[in-house]
Protein backbone atom coordinates (compact mmCIF):
# COMPACT_ATOMS: atom_id res chain seq x y z
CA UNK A 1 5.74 -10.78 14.96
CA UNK A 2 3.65 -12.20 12.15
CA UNK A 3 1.35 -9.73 9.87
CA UNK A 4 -1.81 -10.50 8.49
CA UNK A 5 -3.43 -8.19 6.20
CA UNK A 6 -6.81 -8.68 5.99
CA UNK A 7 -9.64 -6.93 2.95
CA UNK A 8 -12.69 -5.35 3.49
CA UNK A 9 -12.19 -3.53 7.65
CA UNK A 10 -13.39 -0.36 7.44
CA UNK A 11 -14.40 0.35 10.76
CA UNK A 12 -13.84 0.06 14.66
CA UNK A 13 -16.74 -2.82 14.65
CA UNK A 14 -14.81 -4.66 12.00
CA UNK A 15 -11.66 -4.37 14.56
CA UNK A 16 -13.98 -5.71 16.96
CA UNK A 17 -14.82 -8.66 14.72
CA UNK A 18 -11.69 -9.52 13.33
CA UNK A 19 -10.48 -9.69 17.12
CA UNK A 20 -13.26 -12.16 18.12
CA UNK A 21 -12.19 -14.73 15.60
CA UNK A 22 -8.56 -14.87 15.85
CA UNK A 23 -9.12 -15.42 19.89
CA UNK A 24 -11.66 -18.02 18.29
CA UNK A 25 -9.20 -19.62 16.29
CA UNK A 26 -6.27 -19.58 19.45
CA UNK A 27 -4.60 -16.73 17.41
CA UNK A 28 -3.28 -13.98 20.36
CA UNK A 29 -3.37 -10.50 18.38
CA UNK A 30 -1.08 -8.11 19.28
CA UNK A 31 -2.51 -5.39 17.42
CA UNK A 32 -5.49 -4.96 15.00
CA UNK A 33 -5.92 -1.69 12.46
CA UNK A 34 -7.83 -1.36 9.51
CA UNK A 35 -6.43 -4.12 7.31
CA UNK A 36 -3.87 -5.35 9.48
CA UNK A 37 -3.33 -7.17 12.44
CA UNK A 38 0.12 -8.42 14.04
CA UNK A 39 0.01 -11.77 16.03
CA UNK A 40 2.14 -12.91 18.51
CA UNK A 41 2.34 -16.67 17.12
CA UNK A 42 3.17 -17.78 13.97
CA UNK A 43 0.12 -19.25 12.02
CA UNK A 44 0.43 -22.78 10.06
CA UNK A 45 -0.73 -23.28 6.68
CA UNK A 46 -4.06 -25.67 8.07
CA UNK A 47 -4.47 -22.69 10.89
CA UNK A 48 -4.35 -20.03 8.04
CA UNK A 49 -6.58 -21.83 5.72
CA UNK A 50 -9.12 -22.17 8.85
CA UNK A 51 -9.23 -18.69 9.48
CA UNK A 52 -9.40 -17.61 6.25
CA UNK A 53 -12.67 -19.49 6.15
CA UNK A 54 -14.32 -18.57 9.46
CA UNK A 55 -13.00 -14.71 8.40
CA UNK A 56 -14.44 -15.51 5.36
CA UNK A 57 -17.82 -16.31 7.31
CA UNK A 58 -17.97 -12.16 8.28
CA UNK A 59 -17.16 -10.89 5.23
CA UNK A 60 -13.41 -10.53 5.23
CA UNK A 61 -11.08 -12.00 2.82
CA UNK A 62 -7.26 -13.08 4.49
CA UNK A 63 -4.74 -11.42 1.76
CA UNK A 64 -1.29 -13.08 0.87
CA UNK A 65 0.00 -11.10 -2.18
CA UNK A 66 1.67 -7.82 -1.64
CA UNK A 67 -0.32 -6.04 -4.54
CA UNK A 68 -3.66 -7.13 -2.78
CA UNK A 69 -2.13 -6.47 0.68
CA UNK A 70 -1.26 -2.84 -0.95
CA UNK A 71 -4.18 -1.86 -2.02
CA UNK A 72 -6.58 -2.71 0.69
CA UNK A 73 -3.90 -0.63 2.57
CA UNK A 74 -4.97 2.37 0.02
CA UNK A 75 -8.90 1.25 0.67
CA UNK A 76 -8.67 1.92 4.16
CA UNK A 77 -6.05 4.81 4.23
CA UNK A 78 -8.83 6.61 1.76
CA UNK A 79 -11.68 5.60 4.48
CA UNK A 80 -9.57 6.99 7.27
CA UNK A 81 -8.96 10.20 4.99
CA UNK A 82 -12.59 10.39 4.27
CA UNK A 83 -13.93 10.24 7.84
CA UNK A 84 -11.67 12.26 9.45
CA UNK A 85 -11.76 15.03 6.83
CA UNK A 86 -13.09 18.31 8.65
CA UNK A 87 -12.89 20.72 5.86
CA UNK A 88 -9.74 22.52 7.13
CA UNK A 89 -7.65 19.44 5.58
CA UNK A 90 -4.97 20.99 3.49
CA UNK A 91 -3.28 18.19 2.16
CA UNK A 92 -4.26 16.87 -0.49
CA UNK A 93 -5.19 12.74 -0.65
CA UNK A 94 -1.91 11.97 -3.25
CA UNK A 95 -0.26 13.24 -0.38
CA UNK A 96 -1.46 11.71 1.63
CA UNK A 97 -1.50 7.85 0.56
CA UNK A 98 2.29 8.43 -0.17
CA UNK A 99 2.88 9.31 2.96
CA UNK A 100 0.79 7.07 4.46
CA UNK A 101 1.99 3.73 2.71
CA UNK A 102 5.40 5.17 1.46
CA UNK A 103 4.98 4.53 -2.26
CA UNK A 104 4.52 6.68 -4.89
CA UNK A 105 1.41 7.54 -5.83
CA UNK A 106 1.85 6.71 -9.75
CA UNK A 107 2.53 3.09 -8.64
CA UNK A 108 -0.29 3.29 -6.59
CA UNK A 109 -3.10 4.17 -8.45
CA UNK A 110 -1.33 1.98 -11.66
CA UNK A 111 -1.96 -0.71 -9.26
CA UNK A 112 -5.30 0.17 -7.64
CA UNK A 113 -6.22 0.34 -10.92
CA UNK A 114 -5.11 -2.82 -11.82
CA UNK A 115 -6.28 -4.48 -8.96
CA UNK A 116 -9.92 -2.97 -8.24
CA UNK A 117 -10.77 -2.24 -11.89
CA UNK A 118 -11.60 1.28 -11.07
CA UNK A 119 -9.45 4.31 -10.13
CA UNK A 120 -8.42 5.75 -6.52
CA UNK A 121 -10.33 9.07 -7.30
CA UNK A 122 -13.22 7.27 -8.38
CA UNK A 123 -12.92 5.16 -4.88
CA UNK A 124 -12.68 8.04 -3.45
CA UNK A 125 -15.37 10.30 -4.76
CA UNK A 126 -17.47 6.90 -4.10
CA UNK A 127 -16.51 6.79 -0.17
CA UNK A 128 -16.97 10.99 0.08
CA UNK A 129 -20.19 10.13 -1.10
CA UNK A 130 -21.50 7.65 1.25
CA UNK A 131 -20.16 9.41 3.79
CA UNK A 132 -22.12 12.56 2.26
CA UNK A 133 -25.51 10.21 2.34
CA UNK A 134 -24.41 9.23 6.04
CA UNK A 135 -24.20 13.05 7.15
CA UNK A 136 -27.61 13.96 5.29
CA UNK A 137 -29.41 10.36 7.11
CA UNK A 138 -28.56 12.49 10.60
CA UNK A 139 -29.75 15.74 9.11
CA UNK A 140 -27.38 17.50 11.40
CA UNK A 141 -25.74 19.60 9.46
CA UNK A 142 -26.78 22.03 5.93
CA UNK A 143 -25.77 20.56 2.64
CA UNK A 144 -23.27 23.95 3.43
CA UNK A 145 -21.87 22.36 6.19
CA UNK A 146 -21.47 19.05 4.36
CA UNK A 147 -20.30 20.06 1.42
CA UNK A 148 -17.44 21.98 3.72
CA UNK A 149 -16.60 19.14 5.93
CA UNK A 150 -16.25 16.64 3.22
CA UNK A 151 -13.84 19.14 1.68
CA UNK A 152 -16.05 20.70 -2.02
CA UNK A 153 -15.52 23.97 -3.00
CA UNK A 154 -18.96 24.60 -2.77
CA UNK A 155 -22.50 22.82 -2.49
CA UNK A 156 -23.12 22.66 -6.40
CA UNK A 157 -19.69 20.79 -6.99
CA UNK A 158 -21.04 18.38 -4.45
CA UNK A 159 -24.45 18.17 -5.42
CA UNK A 160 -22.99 17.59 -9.16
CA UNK A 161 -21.22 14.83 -8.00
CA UNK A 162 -23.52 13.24 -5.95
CA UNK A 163 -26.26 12.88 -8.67
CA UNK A 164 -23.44 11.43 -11.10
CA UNK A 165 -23.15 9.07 -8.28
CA UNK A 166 -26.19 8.23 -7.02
CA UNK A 167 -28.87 9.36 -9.81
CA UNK A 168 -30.54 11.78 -7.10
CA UNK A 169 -29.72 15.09 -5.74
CA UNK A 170 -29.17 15.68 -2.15
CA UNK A 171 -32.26 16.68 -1.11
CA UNK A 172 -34.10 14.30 -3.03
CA UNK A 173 -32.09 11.23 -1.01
CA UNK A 174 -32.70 13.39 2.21
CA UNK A 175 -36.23 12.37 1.85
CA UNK A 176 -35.71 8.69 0.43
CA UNK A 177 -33.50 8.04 3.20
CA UNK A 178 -31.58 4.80 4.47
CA UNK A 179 -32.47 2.26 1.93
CA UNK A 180 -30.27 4.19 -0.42
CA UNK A 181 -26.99 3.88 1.41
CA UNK A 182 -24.35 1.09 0.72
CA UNK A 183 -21.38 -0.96 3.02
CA UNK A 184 -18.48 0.31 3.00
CA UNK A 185 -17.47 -2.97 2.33
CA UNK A 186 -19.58 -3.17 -1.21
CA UNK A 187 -17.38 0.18 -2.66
């Protein structure tokens, strides 16, 4: 069974897409996951270089080298880690990522580095954050809450972070609202 990794799914909707144009494009997928689909067909190189475009079309960028295929791995592992955090996570995300794609994590964030230009905590402060704006946009939950769930000591160390981030406090981007928040994809 064939693997294609593919940059920039973050989400279930992205899934969704990615799906669509393969069945577009003939391609029968087995199995799709964040970055990642197996096919039950091998793919030619005019097929690929189709696909690649029309994927291209949605936002999505078809990877071939193992460094790129790595790292979008990390992307979406850190997404995954992000979202599902609950604030009772105890490990902690090195752990996690070398678990998750069996490397060690000194070759991966050497690479992600390399790769992205910026570092996996800085990634990863960046993605806690949007998720942070998300939370606050469905004023739910007390930055208490929020700060918990996303896994901060306390409410200052996330409102510190978040204006190094974004240039606002919490409350202030409570009340500026939507316009504020970015795609996943543009992290």
């Amino acid at each position: 069974m064939p693997t294609l990794y593919i940059k920039n799914m973050v989400c279930a909707r992205c899934k969704w897409v990615v799906k669509k144009v393969l069945q577009e494009n003939g391609i029968t997928p087995l199995s799709v996951a964040l970055g990642e689909v197996e096919t039950a067909q091998n793919i030619g190189p005019e097929q690929l270089s189709h696909l690649a475009r029309a994927l291209a079309e949605h936002g999505f960028k078809l990877l071939e080298d193992r460094s790129s295929r790595l790292v979008s791995q990390a992307k979406s592992a850190i997404v995954e880690y992000v979202q599902a955090s609950d604030g009772g996570r105890r490990e902690n995300l090195s752990t996690y990522l070398t678990e998750r794609l069996h490397q060690e994590y000194s070759y991966l964030s050497n690479l992600f580095s390399l790769v992205e230009g910026t570092t996996i905590e800085q990634y990863y402060i960046a993605q806690r954050i949007e998720r942070a704006k998300e939370l606050l946009v469905y004023d739910e939950l007390s930055l208490n809450e929020i700060a918990f769930k996303l896994g901060y000591s306390n409410v200052a160390h996330l409102s510190s972070q978040f204006k190094k981030v974004t240039g606002l406090t919490p409350t202030h981007f409570k009340t500026v609202g939507v316009s504020k928040r970015k795609g996943l994809e543009e992290l």
